[in-house]
Protein backbone atom coordinates (compact mmCIF):
# COMPACT_ATOMS: atom_id res chain seq x y z
CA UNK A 1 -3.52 10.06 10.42
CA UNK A 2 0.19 10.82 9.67
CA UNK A 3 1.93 12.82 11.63
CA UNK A 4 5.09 14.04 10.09
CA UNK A 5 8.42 15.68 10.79
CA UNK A 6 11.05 16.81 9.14
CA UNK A 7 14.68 17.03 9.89
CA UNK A 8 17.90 16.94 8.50
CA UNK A 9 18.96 13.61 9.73
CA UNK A 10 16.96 11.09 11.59
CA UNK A 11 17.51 10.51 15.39
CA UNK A 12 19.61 7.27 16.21
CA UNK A 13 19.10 5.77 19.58
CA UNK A 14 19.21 7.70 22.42
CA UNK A 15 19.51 11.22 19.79
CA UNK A 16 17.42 14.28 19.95
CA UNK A 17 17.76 15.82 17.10
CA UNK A 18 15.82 19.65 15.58
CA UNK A 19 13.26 19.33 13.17
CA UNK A 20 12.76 22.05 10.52
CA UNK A 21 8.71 21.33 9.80
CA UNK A 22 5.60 19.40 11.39
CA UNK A 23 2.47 18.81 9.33
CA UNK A 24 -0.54 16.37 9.46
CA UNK A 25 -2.36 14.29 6.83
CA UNK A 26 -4.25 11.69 5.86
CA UNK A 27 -2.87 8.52 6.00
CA UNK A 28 -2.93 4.58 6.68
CA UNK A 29 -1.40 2.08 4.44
CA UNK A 30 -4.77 0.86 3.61
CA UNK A 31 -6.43 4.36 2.68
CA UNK A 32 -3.34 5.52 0.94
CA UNK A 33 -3.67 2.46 -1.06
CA UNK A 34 -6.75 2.81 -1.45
CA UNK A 35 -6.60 6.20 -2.66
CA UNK A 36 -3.98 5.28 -5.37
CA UNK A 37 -5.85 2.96 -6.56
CA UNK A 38 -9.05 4.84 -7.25
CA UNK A 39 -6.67 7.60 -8.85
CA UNK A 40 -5.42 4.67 -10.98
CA UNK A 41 -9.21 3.98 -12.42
CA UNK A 42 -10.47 1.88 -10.40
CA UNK A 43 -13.58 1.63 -8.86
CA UNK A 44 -12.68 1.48 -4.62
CA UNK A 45 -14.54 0.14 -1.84
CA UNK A 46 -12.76 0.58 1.42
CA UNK A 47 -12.87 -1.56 4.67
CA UNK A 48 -11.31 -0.66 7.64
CA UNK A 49 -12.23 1.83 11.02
CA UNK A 50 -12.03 5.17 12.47
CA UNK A 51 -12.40 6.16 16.12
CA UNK A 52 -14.67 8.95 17.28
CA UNK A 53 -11.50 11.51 17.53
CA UNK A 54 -11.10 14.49 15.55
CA UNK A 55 -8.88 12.83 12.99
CA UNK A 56 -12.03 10.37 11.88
CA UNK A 57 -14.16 12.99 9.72
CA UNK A 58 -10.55 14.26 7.87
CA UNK A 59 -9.89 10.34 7.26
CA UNK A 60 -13.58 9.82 5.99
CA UNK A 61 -13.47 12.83 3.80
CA UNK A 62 -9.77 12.13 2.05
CA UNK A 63 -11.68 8.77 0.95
CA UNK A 64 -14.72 10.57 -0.42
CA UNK A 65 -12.81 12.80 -1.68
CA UNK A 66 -10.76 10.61 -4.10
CA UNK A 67 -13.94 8.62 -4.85
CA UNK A 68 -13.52 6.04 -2.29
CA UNK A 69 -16.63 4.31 -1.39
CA UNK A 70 -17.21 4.49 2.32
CA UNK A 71 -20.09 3.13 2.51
CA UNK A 72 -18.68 -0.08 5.16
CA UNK A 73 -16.18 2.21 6.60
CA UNK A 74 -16.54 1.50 10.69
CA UNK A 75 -16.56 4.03 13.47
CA UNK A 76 -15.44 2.69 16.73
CA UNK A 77 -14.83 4.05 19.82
CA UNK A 78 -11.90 5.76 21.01
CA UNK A 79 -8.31 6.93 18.47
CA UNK A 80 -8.23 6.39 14.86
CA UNK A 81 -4.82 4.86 14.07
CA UNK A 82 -1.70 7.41 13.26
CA UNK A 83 1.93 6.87 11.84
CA UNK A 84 4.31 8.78 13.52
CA UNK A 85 7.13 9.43 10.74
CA UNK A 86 10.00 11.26 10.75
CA UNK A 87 11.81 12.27 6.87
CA UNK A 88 15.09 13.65 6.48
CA UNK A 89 16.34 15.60 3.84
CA UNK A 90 17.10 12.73 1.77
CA UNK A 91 13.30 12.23 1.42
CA UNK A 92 13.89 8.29 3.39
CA UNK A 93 11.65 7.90 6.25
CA UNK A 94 11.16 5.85 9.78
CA UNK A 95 7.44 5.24 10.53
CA UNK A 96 5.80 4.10 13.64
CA UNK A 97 2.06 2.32 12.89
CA UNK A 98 0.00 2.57 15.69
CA UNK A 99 -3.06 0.58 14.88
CA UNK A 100 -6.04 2.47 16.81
CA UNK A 101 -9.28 1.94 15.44
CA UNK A 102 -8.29 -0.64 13.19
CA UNK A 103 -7.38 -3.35 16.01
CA UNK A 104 -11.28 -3.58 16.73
CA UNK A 105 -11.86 -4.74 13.36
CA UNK A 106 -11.70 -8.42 14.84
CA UNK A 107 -14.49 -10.03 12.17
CA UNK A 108 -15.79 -9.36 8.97
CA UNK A 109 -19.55 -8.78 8.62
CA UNK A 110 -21.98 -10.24 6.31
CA UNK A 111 -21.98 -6.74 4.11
CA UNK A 112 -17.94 -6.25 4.41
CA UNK A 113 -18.04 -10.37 3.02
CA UNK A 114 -20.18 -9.51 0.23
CA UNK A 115 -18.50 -7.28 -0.96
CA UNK A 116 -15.46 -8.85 -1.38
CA UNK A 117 -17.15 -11.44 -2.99
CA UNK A 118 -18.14 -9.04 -5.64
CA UNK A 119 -15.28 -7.52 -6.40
CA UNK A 120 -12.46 -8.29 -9.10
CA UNK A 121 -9.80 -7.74 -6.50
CA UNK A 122 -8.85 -7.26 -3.09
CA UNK A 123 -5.81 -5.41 -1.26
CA UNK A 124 -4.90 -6.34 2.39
CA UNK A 125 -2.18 -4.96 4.45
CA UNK A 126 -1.16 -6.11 8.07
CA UNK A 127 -2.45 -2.70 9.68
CA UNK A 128 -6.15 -4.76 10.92
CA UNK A 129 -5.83 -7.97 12.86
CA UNK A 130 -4.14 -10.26 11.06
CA UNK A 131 -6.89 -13.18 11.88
CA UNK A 132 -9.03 -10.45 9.83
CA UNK A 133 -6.87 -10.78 7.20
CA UNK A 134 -6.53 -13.87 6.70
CA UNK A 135 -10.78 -14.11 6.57
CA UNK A 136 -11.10 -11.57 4.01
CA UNK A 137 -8.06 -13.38 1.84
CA UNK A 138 -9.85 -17.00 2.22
CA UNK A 139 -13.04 -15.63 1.42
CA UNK A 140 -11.77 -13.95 -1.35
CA UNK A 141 -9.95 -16.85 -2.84
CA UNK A 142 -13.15 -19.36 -2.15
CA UNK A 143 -14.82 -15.82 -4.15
CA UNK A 144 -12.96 -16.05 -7.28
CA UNK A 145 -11.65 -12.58 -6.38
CA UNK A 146 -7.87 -12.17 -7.13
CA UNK A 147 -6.11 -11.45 -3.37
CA UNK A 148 -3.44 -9.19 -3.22
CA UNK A 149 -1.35 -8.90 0.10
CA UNK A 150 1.26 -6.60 1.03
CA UNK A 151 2.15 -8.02 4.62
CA UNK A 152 3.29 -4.69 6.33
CA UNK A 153 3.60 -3.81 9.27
CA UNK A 154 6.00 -7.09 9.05
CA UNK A 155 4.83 -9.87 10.73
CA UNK A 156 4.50 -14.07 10.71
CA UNK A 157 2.36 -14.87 8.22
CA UNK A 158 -0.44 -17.74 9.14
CA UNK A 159 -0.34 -20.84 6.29
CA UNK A 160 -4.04 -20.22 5.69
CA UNK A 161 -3.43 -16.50 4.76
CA UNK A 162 -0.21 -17.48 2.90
CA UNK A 163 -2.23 -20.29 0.74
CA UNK A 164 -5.10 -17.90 -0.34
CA UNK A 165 -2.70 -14.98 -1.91
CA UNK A 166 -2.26 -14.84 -5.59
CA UNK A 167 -0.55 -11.57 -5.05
CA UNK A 168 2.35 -10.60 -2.67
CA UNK A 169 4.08 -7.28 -2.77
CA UNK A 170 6.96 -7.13 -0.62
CA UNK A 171 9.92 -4.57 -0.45
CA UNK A 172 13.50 -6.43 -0.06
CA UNK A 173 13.66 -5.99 3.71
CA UNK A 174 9.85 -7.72 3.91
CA UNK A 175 10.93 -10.54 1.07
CA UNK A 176 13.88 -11.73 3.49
CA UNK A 177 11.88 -11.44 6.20
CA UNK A 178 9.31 -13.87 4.57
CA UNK A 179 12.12 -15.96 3.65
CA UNK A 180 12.11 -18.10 0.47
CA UNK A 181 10.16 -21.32 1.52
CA UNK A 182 6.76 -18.43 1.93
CA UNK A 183 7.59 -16.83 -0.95
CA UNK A 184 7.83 -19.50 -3.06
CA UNK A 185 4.18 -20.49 -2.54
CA UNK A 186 2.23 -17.28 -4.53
CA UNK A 187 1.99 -17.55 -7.44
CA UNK A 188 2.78 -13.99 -8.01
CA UNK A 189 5.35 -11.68 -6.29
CA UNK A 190 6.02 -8.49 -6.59
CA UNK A 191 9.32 -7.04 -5.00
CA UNK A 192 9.80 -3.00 -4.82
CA UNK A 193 13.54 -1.98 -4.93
CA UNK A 194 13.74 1.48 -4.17
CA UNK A 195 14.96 3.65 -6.88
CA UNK A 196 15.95 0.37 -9.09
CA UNK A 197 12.48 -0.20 -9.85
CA UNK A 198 10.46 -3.40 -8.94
CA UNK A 199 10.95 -6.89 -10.23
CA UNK A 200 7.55 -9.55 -11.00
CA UNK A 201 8.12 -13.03 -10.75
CA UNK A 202 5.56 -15.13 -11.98
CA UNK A 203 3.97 -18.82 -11.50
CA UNK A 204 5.98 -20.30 -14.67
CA UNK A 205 9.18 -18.90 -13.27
CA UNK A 206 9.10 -15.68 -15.90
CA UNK A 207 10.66 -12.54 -14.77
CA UNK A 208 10.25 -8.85 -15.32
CA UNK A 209 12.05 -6.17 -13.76
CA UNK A 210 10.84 -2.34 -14.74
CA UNK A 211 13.51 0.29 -13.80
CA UNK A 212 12.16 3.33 -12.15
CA UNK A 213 12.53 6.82 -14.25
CA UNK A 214 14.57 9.60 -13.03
CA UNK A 215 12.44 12.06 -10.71
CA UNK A 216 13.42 14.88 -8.03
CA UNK A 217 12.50 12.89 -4.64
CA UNK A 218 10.95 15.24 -1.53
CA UNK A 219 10.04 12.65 0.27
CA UNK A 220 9.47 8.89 0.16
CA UNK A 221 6.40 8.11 2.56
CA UNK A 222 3.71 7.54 0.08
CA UNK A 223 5.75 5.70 -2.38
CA UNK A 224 5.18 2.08 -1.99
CA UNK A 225 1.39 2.40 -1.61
CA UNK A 226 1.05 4.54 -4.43
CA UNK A 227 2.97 0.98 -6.11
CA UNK A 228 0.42 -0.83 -4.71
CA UNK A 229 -2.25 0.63 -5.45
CA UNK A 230 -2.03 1.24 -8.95
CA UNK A 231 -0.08 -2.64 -9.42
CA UNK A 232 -3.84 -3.78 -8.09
CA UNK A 233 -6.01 -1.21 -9.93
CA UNK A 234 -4.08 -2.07 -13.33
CA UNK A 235 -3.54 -6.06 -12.70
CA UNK A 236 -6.31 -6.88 -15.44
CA UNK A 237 -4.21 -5.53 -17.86
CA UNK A 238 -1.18 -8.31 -16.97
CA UNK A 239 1.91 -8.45 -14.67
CA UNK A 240 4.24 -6.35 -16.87
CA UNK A 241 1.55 -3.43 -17.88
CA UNK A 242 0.93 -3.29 -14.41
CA UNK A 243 4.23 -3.21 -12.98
CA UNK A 244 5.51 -0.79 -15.39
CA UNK A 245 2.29 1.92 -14.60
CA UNK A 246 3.17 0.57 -10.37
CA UNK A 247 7.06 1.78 -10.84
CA UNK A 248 5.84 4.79 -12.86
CA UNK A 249 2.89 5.84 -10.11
CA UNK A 250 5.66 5.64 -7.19
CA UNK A 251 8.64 7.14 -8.42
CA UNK A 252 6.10 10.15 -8.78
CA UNK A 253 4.83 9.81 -5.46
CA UNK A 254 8.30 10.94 -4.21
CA UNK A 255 8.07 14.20 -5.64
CA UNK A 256 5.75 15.31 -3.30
CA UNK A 257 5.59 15.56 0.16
CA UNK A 258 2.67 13.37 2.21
CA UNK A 259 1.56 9.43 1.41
CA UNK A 260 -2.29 9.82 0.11
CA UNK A 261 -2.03 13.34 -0.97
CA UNK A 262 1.10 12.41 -3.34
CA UNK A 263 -0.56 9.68 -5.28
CA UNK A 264 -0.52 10.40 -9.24
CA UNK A 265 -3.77 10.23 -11.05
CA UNK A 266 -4.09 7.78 -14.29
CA UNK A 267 -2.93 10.59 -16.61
CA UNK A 268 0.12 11.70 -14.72
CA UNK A 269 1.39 8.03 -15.22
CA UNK A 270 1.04 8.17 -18.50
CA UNK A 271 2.75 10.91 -19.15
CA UNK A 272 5.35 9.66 -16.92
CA UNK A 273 5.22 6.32 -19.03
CA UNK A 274 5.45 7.87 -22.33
CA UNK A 275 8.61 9.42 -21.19
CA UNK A 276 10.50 6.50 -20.35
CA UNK A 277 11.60 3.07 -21.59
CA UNK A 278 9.32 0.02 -20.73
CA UNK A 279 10.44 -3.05 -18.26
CA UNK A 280 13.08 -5.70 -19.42
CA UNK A 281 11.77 -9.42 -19.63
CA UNK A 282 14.22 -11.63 -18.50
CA UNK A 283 13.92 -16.09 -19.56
């Protein structure tokens, strides 16, 4: 669950500062991706956990509600996870993950295996155990089923998770984090840039960067999984389709405020799309 306030200008160290709003909403990287992807077309399973609080049923019902399928969704005892984020009136954010429910996911059972055997693609974040990760990824790969990773929160990624990605969508902080020597291993990787765009860069050393269209930010929180989402949903239709219809599906995220509740629907990307020049190809 997010929990979100706003202010003028986010506290440094030490700094209490007046906010001018408080809501709360549905949230996780995971669901918000998951979210953006089903509003993207495709057809969403979601694994992951809720705690017995009074945020799980809101959580359960944002993924129904999108046409999430819920049907391995876990309830375990004790808090669902919440991000505690603060956005100032520039619309940039500071977020603070705290895990909850999600740190009991600690192995991956034989239904939650099948099913990612079945599917075309799967999307992993760092917000479950990363040793959980890392099974669903290999599984995946040994699967035939195209792994896509975006490793935040940002953390040391294990060689066996690394080796299984095809997939890696990173921001600039996360892709210097990684450092060159892991991100040279995908094949694929995906780097978000803010209001520049994102850039692919792919096995054979081709490059594509797609600039991100002019829009009225509110507020930057659901941004970068509404990018991921969609980048995943609309992979099958290659790297530079997708990352065009990824830019597009973010830079429209900012103009609302919340992460799952601003993530475009197919059509509003495509409107978005057919007002704006497509991405440069670079040798």
């Amino acid at each position: 669950m997010d929990l979100i306030a706003r202010t003028a200008t986010r506290p440094a160290a030490g700094e209490t500062v007046l906010g001018t709003a408080f809501v709360t909403g549905p949230g996780g990287k995971g669901s918000n991706q998951a979210i953006a992807a089903a509003r993207a077309g495709a057809d969403v399973s979601f694994l992951g956990a809720v705690g017995d609080d009074g945020f799980a049923e809101v959580l359960r019902r944002a993924l129904h509600d999108a046409g999430v399928d819920t049907t391995l969704l876990r309830t375990a005892a004790g808090p669902s996870g919440v991000a505690v984020i603060v956005v100032d009136d520039t619309g940039e954010n500071s977020i603070v993950v705290v895990p909850g429910a999600n740190a009991t996911v600690e192995a991956l059972t034989a239904a939650e295996l099948d099913r990612i055997a079945g599917a075309d693609t799967v999307l992993c974040q760092l917000e479950l155990p990363i040793a959980t990760v890392a099974a669903c990824a290999v599984h995946a790969r040994g699967s035939g089923t195209t792994v896509f990773l975006n490793p935040s929160p940002a953390q040391s990624l294990p060689d066996d998770l690394v080796a299984a990605v095809d997939v890696l969508l990173v921001n600039e902080t996360e892709a210097r984090q990684l450092g060159a020597a892991t991100l040279d291993r995908v094949p694929h990787v995906v780097t978000t840039l803010g209001g520049r765009g994102a850039r692919w860069r792919g096995p054979n050393g081709a490059e594509v960067h797609a600039s991100a269209p002019r829009v009225d930010v509110v507020d930057t929180t659901g941004a970068g999984d509404a990018f991921a989402g969609t980048l995943a949903a609309s992979w099958h239709l290659g790297p530079e389709v997708a990352l065009r219809r990824a830019v597009a599906a973010g830079a429209l995220a900012t103009t609302r405020a919340g992460a799952a509740a601003s993530c475009p629907t197919a059509g509003e990307v495509d409107d978005l799309l057919a007002r704006h020049s497509g991405p440069k190809t670079h040798p």
